[in-house]
Protein backbone atom coordinates (compact mmCIF):
# COMPACT_ATOMS: atom_id res chain seq x y z
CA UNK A 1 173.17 57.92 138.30
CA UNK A 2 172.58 55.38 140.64
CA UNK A 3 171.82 57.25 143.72
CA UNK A 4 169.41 59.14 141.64
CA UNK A 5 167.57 55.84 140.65
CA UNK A 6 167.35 55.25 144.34
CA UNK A 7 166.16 58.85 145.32
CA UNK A 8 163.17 58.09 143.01
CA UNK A 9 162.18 54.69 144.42
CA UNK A 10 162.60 56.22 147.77
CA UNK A 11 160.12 58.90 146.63
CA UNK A 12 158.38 56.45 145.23
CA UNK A 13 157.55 54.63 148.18
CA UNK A 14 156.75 57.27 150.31
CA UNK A 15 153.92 58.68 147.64
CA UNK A 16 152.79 55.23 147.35
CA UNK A 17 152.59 55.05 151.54
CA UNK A 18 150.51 58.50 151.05
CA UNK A 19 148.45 56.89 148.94
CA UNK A 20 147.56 54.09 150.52
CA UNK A 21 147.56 56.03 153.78
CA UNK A 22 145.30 58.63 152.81
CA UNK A 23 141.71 56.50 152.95
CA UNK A 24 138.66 58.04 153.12
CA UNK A 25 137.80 57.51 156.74
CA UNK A 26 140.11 61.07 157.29
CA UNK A 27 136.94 62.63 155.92
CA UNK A 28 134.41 61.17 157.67
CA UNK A 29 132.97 62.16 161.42
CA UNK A 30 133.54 59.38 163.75
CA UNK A 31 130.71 60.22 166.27
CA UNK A 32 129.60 57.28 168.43
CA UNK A 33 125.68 56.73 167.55
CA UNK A 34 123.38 57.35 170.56
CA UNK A 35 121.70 53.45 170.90
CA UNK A 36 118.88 55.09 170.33
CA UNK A 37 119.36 56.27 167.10
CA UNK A 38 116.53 55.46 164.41
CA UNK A 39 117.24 52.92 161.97
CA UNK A 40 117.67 55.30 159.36
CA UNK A 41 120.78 56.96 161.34
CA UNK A 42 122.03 53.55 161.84
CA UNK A 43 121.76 52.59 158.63
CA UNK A 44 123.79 55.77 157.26
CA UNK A 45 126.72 54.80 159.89
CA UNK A 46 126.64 51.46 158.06
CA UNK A 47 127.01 52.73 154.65
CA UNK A 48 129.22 55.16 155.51
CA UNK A 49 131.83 52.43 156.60
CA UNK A 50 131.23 50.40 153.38
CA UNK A 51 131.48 53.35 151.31
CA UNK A 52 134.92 54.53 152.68
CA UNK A 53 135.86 50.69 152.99
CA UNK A 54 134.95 50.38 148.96
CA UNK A 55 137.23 53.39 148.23
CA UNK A 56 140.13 51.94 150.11
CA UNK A 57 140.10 49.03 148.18
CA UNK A 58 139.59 50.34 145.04
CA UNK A 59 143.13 51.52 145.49
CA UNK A 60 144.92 48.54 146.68
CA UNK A 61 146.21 47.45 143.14
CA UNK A 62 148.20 50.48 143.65
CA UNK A 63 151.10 48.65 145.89
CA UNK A 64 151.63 46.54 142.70
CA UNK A 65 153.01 49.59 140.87
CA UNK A 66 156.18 48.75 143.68
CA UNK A 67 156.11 45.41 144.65
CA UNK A 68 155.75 42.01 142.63
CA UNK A 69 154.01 39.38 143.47
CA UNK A 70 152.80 36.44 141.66
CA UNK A 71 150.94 36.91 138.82
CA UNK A 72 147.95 34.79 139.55
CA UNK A 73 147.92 37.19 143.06
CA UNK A 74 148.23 40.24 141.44
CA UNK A 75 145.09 39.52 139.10
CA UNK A 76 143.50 38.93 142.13
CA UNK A 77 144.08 41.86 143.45
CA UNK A 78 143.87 43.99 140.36
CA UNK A 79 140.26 42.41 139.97
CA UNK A 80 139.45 43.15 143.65
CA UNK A 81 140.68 47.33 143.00
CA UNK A 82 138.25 46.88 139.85
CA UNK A 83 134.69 45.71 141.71
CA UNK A 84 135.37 47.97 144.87
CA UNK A 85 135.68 50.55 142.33
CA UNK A 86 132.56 49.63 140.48
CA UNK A 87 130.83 49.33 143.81
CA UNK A 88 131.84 52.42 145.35
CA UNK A 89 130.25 54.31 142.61
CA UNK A 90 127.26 52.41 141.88
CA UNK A 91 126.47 52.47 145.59
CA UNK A 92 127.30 56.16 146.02
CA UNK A 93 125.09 57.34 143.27
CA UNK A 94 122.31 54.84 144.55
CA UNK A 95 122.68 56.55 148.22
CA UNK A 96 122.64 60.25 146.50
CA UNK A 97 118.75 59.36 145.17
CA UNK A 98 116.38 60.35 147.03
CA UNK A 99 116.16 59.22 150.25
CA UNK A 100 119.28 60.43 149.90
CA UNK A 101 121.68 58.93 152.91
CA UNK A 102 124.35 61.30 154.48
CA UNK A 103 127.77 59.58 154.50
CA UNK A 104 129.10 62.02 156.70
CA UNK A 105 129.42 60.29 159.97
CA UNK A 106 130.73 56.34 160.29
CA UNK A 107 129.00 55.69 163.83
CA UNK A 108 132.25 54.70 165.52
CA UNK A 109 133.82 55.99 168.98
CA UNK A 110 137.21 57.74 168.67
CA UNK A 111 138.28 54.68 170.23
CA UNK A 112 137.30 52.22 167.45
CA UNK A 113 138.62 54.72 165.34
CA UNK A 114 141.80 55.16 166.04
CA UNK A 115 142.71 51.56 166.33
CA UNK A 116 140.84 50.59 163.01
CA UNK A 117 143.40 53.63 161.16
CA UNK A 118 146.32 52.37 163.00
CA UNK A 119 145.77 49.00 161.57
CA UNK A 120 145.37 49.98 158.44
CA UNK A 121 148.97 52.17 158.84
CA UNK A 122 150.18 48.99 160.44
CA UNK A 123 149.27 46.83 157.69
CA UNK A 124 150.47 49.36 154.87
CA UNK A 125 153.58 49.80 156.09
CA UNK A 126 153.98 45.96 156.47
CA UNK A 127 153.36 45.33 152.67
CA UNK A 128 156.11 47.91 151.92
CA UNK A 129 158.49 46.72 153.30
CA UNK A 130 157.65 42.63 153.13
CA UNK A 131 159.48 41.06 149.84
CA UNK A 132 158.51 37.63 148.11
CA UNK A 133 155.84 35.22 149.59
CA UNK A 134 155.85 36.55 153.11
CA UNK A 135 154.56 39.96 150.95
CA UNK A 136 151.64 37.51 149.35
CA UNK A 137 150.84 35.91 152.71
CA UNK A 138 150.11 39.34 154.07
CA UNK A 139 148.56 40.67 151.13
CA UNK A 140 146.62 37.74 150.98
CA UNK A 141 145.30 37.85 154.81
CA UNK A 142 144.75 41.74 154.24
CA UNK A 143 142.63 40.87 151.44
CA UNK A 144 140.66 38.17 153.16
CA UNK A 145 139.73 40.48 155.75
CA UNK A 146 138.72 43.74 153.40
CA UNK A 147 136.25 41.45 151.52
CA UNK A 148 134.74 40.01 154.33
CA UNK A 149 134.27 43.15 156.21
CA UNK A 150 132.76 43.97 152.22
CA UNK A 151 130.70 41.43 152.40
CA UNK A 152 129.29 41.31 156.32
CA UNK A 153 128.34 45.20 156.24
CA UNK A 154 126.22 44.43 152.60
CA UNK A 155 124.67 41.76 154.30
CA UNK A 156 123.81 43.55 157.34
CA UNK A 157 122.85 46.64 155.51
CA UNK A 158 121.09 44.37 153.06
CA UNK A 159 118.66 43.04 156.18
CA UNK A 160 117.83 46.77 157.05
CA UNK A 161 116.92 48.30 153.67
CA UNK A 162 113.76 49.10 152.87
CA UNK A 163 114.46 50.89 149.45
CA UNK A 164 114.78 47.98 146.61
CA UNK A 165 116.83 49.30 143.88
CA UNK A 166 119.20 49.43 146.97
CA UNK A 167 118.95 45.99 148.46
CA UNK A 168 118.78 44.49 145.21
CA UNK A 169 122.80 46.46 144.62
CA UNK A 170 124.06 45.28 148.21
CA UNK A 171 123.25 41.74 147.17
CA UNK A 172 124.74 42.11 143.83
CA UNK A 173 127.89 43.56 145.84
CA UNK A 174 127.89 40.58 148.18
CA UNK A 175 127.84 38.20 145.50
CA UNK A 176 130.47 39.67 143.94
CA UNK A 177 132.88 39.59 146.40
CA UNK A 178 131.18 35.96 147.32
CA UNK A 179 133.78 34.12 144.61
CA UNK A 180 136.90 36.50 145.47
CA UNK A 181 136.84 35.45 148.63
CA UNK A 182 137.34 31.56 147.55
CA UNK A 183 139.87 32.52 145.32
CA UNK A 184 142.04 34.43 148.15
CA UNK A 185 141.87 31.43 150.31
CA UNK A 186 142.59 29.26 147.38
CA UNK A 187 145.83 31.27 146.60
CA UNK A 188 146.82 31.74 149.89
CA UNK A 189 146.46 27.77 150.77
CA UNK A 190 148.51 27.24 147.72
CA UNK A 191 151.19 30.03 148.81
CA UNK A 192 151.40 28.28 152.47
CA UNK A 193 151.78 24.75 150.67
């Protein structure tokens, strides 16, 4: 019975690495923009990286379903999954109204591409197999990163848009991830202590 109980948190693991593997991004064209492109086209590249950055996260509470970490941490993250999840579709239905904005091409050469998904393999597999606080730490840094790339591509997008109901919802999603950010560095100070 054992070996079985290992065969299914092998199994486990690997759907989980799937999972977390499998972002959005796969989906999207990564077709440098032409410098020239209008503001509109630009803008569209930009939401298009939020969007598929806001449905990665809303998935990240998944690696708690294999590894534990502290429970103040994994609140943390839980609460992070929630408002990328809340973002992603309050800022997906606001970018299907009309003028609608194509999400169908991220602006980024193959290049920057490729070494954005292998980070984001590299980092995955590194919180699989990390155990204890060295797991936090580098859930901790991952997380730091994810909502400040959240929070710099609202406020960039946020200068550009020209349609209110939308700026008004990337500076409600900036301030929301405004006070997560403080409390990652707070519990990650207080894991490196």
């Amino acid at each position: 019975m054992n070996g079985g109980g290992a065969f299914r948190r092998a199994l486990g693991v690997g759907v989980l690495a799937l999972f977390l593997l499998s972002g959005c991004s796969s989906e999207r064209s990564h077709r440098m923009l032409d410098p020239e492109a209008s503001e509109a086209t630009q803008r569209a590249a930009g939401y298009t990286l939020l969007v598929t950055l806001l449905a990665d996260e809303s998935r990240v509470d998944g690696i708690l379903m294999l590894k534990s970490v502290p429970q103040p941490t994994a609140e943390l993250i839980t609460r992070i999954a929630e408002e990328s999840r809340s973002g992603y579709q309050q800022l997906t239905e606001a970018l299907a109204l009309p003028p609608a904005v194509s999400l169908e091409n991220d602006g980024l050469p193959q290049i920057e591409a490729g070494a954005r998904a292998r980070i984001r393999q590299w980092t995955t597999m590194e919180l699989l197999t990390e155990q204890g606080a060295t797991l936090e730490r580098a859930l901790l840094v991952s997380q730091v990163q994810a909502v400040d790339t959240i929070r710099a591509l609202a406020a960039s997008l946020l200068d550009q848009e020209s349609v209110s109901s939308r700026a008004v919802l990337l500076e409600q999603l900036r301030s929301r991830f405004d006070p997560l950010r403080t409390e990652l560095w707070d519990q990650l100070e207080a894991v490196v202590d």
